[in-house]
PDB file of N, CA and C in Angstrom:
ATOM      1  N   UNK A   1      37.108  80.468 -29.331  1.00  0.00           N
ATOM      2  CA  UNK A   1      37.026  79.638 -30.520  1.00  0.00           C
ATOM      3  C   UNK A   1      37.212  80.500 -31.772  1.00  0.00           C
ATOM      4  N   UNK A   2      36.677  81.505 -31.858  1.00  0.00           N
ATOM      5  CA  UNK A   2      36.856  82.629 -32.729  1.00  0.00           C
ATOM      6  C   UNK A   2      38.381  82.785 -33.196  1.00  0.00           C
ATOM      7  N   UNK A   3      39.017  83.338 -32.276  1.00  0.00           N
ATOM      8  CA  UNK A   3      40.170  83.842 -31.924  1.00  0.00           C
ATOM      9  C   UNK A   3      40.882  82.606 -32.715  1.00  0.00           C
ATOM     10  N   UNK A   4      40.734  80.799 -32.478  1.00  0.00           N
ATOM     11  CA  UNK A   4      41.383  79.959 -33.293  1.00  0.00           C
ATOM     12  C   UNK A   4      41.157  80.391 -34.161  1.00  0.00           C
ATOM     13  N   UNK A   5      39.927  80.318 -34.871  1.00  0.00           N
ATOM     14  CA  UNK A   5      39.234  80.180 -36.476  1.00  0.00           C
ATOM     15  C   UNK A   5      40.247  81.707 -36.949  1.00  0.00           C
ATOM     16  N   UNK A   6      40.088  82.564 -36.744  1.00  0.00           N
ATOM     17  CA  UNK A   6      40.978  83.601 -37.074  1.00  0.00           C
ATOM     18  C   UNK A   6      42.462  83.257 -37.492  1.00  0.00           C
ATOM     19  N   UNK A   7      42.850  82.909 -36.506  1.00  0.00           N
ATOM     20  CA  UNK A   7      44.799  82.679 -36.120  1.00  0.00           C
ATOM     21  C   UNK A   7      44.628  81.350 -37.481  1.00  0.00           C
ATOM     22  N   UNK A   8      43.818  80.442 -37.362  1.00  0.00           N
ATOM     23  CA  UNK A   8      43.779  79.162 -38.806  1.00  0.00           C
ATOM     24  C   UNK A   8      44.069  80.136 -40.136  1.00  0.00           C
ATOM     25  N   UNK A   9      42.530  81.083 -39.932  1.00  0.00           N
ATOM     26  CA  UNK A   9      42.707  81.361 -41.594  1.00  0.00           C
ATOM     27  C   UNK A   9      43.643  82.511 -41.686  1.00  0.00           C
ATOM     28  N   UNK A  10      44.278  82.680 -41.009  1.00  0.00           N
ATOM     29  CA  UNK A  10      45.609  84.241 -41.197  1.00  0.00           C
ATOM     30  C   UNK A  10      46.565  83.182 -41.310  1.00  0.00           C
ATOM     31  N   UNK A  11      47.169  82.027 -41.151  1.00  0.00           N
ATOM     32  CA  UNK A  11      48.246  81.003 -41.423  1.00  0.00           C
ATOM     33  C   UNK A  11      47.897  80.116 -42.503  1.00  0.00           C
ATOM     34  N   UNK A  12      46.668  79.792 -43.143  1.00  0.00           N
ATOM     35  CA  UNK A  12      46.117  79.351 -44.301  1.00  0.00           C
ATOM     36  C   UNK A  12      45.869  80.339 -45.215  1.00  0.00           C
ATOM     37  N   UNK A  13      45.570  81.494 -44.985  1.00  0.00           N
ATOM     38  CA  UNK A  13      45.212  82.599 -46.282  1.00  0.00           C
ATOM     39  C   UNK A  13      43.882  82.138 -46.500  1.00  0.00           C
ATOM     40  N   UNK A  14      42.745  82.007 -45.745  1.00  0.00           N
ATOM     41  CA  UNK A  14      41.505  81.452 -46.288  1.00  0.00           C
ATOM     42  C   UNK A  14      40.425  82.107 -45.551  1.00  0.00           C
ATOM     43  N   UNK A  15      39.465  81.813 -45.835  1.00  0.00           N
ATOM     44  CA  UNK A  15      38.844  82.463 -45.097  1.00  0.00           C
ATOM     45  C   UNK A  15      37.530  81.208 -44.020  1.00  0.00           C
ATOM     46  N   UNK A  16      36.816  81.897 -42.995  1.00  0.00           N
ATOM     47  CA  UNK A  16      36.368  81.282 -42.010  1.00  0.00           C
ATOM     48  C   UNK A  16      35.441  80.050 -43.077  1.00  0.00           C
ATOM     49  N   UNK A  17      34.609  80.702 -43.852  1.00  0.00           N
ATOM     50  CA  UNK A  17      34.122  79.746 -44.954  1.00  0.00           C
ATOM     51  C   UNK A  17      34.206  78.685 -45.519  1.00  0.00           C
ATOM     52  N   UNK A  18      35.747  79.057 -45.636  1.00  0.00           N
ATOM     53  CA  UNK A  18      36.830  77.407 -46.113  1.00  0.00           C
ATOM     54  C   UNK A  18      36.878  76.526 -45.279  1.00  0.00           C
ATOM     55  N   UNK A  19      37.129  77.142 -44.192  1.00  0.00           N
ATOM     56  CA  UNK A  19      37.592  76.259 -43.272  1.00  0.00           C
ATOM     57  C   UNK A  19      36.501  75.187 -42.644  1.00  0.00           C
ATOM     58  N   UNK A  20      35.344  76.266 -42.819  1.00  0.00           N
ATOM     59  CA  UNK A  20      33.876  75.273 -41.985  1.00  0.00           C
ATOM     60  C   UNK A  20      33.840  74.484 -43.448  1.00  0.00           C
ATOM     61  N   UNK A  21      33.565  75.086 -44.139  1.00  0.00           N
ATOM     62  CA  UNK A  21      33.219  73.791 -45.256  1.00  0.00           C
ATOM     63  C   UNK A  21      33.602  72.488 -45.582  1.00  0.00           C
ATOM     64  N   UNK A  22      34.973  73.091 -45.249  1.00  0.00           N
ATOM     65  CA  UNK A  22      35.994  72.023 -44.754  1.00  0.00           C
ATOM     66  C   UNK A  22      35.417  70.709 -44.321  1.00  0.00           C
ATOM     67  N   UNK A  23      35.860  70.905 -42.994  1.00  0.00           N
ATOM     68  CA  UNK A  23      35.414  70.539 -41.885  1.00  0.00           C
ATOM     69  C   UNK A  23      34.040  69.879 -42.023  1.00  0.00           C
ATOM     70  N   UNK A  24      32.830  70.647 -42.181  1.00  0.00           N
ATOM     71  CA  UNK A  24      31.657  70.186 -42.763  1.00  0.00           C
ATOM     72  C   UNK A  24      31.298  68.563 -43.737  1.00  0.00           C
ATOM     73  N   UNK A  25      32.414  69.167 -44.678  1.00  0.00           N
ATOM     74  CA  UNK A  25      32.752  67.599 -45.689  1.00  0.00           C
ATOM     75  C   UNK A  25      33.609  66.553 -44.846  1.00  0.00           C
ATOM     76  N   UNK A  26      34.018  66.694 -44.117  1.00  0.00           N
ATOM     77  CA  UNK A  26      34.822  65.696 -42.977  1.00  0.00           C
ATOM     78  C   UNK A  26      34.138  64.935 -42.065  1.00  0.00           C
ATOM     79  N   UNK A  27      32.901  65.526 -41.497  1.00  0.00           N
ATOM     80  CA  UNK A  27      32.468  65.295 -40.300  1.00  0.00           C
ATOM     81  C   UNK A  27      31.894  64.169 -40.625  1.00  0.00           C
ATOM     82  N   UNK A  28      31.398  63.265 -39.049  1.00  0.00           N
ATOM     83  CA  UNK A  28      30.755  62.130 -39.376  1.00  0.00           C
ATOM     84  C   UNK A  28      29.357  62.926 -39.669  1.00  0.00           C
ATOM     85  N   UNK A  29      28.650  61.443 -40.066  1.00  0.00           N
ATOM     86  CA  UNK A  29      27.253  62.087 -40.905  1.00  0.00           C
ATOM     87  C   UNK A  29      26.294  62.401 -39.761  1.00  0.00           C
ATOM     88  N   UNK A  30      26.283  62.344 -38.556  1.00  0.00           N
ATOM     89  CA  UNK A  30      25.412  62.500 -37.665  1.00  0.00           C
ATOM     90  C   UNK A  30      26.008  63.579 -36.305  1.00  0.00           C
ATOM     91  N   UNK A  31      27.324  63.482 -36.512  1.00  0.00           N
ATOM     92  CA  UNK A  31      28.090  64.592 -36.002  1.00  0.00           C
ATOM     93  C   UNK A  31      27.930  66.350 -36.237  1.00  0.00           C
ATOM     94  N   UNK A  32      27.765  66.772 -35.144  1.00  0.00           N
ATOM     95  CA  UNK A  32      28.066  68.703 -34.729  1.00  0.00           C
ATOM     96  C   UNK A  32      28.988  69.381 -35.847  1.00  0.00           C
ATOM     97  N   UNK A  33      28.527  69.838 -36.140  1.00  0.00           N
ATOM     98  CA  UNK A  33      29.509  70.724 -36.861  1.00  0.00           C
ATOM     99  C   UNK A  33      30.640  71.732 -35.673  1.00  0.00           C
ATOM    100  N   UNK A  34      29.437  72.134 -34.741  1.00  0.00           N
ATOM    101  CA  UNK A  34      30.659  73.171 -34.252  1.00  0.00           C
ATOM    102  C   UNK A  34      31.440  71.948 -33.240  1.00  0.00           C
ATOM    103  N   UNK A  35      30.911  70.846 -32.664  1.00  0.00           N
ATOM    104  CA  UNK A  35      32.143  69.623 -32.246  1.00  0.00           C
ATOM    105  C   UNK A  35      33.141  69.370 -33.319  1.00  0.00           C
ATOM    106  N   UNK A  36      32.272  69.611 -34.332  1.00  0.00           N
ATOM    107  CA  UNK A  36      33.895  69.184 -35.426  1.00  0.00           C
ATOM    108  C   UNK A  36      34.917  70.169 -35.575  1.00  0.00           C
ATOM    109  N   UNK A  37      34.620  71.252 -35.528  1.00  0.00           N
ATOM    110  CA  UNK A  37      34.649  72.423 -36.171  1.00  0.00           C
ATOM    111  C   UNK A  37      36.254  72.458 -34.394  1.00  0.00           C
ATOM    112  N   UNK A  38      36.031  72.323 -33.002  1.00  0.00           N
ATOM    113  CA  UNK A  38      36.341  72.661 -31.579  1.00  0.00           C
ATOM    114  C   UNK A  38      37.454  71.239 -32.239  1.00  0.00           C
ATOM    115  N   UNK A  39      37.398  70.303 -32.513  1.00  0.00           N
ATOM    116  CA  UNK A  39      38.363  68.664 -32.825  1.00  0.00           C
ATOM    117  C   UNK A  39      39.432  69.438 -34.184  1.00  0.00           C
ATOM    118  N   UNK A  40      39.062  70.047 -34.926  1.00  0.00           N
ATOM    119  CA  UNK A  40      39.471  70.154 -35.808  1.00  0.00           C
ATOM    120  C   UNK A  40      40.757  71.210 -35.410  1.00  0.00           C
ATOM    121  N   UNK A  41      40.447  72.389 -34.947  1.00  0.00           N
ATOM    122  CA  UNK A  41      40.771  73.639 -34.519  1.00  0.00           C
ATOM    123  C   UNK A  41      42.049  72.699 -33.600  1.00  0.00           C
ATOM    124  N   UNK A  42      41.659  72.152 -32.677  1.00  0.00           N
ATOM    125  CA  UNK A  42      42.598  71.597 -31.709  1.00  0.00           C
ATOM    126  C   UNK A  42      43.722  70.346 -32.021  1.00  0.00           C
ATOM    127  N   UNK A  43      43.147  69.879 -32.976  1.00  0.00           N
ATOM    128  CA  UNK A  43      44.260  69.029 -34.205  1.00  0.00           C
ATOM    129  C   UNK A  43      44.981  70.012 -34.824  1.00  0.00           C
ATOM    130  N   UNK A  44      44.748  71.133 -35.312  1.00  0.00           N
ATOM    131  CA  UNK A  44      45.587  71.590 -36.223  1.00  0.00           C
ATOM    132  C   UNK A  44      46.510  71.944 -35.187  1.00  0.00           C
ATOM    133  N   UNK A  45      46.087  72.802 -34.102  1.00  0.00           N
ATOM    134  CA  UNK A  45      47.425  73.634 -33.116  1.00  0.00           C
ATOM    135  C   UNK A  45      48.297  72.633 -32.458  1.00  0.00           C
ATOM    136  N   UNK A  46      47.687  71.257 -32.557  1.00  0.00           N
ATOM    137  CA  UNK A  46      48.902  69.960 -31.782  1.00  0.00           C
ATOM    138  C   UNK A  46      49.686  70.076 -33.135  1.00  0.00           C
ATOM    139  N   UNK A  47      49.215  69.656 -34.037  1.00  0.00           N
ATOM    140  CA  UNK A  47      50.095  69.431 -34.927  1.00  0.00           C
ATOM    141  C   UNK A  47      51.012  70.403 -35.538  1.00  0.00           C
ATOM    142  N   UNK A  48      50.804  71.642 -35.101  1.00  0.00           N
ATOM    143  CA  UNK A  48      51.326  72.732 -35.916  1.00  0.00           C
ATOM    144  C   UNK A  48      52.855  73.230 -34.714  1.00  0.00           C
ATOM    145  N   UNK A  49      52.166  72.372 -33.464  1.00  0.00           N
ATOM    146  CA  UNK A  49      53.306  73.056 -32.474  1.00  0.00           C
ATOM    147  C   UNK A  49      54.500  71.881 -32.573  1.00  0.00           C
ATOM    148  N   UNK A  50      56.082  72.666 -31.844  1.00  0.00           N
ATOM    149  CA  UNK A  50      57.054  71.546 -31.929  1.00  0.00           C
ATOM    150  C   UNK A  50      57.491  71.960 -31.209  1.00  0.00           C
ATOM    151  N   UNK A  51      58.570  71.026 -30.988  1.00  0.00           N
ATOM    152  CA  UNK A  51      59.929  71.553 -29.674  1.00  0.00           C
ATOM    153  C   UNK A  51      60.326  73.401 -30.578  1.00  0.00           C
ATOM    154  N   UNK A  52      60.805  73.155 -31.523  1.00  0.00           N
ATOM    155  CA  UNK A  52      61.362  74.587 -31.931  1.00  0.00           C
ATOM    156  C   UNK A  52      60.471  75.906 -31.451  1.00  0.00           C
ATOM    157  N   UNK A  53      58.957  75.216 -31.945  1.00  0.00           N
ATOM    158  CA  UNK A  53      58.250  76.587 -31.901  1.00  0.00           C
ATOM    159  C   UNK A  53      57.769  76.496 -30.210  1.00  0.00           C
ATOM    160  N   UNK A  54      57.883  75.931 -29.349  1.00  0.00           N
ATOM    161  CA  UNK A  54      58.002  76.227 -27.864  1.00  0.00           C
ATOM    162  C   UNK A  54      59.201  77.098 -27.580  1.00  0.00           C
ATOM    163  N   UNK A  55      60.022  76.938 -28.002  1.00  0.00           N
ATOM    164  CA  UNK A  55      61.612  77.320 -27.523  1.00  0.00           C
ATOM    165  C   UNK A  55      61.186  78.606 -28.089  1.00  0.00           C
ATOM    166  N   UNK A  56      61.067  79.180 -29.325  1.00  0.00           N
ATOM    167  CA  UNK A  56      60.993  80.539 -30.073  1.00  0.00           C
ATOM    168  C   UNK A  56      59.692  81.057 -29.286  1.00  0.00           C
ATOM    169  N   UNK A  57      59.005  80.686 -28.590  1.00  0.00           N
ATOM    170  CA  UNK A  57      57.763  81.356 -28.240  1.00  0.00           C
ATOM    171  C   UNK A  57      57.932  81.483 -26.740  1.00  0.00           C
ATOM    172  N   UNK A  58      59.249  80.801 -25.754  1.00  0.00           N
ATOM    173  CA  UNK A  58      59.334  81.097 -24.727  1.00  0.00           C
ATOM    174  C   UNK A  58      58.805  80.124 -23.901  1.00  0.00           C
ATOM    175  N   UNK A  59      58.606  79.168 -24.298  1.00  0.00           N
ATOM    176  CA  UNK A  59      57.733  77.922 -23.694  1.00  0.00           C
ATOM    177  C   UNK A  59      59.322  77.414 -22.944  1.00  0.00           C
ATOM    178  N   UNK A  60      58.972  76.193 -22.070  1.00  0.00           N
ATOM    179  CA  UNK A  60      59.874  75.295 -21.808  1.00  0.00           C
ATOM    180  C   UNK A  60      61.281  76.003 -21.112  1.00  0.00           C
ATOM    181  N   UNK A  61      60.979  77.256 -20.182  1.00  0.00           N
ATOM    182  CA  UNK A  61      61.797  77.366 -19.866  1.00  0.00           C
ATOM    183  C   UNK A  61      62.078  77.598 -18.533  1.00  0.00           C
ATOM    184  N   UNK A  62      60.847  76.582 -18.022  1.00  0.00           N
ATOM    185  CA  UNK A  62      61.088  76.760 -16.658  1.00  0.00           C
ATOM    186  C   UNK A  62      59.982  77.998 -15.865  1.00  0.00           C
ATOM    187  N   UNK A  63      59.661  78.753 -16.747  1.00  0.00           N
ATOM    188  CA  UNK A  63      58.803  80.047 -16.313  1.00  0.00           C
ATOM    189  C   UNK A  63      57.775  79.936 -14.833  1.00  0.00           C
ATOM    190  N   UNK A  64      56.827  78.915 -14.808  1.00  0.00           N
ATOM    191  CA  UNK A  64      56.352  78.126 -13.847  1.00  0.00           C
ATOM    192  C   UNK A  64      56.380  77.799 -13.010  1.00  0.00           C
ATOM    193  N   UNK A  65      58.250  77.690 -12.513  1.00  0.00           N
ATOM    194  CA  UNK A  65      58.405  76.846 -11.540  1.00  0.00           C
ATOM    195  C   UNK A  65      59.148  78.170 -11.143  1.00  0.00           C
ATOM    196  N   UNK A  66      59.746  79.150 -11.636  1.00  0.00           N
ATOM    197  CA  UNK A  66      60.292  79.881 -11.153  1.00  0.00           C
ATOM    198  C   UNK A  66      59.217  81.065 -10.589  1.00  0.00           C
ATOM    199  N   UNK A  67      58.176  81.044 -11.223  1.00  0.00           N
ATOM    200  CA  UNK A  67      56.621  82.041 -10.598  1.00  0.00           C
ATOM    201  C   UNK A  67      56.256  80.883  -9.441  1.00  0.00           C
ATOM    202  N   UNK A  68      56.275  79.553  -9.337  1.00  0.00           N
ATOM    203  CA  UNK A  68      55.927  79.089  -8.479  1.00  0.00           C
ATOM    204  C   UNK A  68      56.770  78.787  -7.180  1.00  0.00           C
ATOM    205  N   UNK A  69      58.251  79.181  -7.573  1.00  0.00           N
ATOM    206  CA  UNK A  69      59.374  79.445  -6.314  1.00  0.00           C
ATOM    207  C   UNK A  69      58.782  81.346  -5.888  1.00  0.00           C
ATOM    208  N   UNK A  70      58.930  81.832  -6.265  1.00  0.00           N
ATOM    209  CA  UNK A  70      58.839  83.207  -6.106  1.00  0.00           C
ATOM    210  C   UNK A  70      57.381  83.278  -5.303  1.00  0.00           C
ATOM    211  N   UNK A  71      56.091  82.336  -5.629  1.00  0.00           N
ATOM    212  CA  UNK A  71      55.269  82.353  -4.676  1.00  0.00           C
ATOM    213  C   UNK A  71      55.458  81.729  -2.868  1.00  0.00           C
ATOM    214  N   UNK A  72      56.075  80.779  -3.563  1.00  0.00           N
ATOM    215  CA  UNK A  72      56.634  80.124  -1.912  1.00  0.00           C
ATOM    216  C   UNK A  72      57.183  81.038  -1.409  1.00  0.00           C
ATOM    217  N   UNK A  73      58.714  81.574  -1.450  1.00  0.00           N
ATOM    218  CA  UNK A  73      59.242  82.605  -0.841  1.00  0.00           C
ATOM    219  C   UNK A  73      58.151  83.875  -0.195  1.00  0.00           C
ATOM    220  N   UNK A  74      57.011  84.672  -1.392  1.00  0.00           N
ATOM    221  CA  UNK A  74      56.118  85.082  -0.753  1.00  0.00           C
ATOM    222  C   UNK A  74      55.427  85.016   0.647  1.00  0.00           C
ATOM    223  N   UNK A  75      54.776  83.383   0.550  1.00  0.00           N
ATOM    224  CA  UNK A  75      54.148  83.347   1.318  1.00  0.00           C
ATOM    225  C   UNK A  75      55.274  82.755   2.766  1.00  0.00           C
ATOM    226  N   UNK A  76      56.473  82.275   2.825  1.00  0.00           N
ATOM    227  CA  UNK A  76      57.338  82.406   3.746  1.00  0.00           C
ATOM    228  C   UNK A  76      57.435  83.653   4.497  1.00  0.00           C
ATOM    229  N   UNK A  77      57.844  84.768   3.746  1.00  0.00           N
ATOM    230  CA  UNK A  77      57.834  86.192   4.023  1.00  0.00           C
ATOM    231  C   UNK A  77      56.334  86.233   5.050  1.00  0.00           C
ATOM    232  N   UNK A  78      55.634  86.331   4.330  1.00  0.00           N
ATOM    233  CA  UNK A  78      54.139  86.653   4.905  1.00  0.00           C
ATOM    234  C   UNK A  78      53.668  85.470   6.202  1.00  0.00           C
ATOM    235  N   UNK A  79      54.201  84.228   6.357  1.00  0.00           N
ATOM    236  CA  UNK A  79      53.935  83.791   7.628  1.00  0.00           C
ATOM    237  C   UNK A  79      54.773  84.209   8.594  1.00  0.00           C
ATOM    238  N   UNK A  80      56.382  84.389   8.379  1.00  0.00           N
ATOM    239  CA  UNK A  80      56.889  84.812   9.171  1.00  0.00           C
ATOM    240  C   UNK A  80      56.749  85.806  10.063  1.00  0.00           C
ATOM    241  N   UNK A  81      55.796  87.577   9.066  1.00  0.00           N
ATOM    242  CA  UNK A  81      55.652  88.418   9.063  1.00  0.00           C
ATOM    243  C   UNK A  81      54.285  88.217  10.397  1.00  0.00           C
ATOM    244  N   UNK A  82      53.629  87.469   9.812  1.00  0.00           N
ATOM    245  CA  UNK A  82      52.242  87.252  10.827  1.00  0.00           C
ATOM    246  C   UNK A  82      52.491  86.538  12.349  1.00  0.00           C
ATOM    247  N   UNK A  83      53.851  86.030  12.087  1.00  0.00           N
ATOM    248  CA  UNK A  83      54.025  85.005  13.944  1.00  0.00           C
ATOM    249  C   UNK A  83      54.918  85.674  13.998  1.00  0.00           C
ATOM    250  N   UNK A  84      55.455  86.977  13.837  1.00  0.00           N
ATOM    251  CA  UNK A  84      56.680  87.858  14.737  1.00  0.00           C
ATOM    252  C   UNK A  84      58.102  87.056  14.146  1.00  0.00           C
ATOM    253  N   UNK A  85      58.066  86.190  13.561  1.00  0.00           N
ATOM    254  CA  UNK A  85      59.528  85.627  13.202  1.00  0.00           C
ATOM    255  C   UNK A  85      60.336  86.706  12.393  1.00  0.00           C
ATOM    256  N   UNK A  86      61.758  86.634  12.688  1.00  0.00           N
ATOM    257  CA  UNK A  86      62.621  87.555  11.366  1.00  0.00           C
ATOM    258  C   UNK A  86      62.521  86.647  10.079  1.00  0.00           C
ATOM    259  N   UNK A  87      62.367  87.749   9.010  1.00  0.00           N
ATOM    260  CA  UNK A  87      62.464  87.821   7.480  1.00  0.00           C
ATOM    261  C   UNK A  87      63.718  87.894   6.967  1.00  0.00           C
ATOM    262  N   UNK A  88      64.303  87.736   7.426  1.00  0.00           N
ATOM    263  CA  UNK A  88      66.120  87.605   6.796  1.00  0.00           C
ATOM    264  C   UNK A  88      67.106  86.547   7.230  1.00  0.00           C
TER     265      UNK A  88
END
């Protein structure tokens, strides 16, 4: 949570202060501050992300499925390896 509140106020220029106070004046009147504080943090990063900034950050490109082919093949290798079958 830190680590958000940080990455917020280094892209706002503000400091952690602002931001709770913020937030603070927002909240419902019987509402958490640090629940507001976890809603707030997680609104800003939906809203701040887009198709562009996935693409520039390496998102969306399949990464996943290609670590998750490369595990199958693994474990192919490794049953084969365990019942005497050939690996090639």
């Amino acid at each position: 949570m830190w680590d958000s509140m940080i990455e917020i106020c280094r892209r706002e220029f503000c400091t952690p202060d602002d931001v709770c106070s913020d937030v603070a004046e927002r909240k419902p009147p019987h509402g958490s501050l640090s629940a507001s504080l976890r809603a707030f943090m997680l609104e800003y990063f939906r809203n701040s992300s887009t198709e562009d900034g996935h693409m520039s950050a390496g998102h969306g490109r399949n990464i996943f499925m290609s670590q998750q082919q490369d595990r199958w093949l693994m474990r192919d290798i490794r049953t084969r390896q365990t019942t005497g079958l050939r690996t090639d």
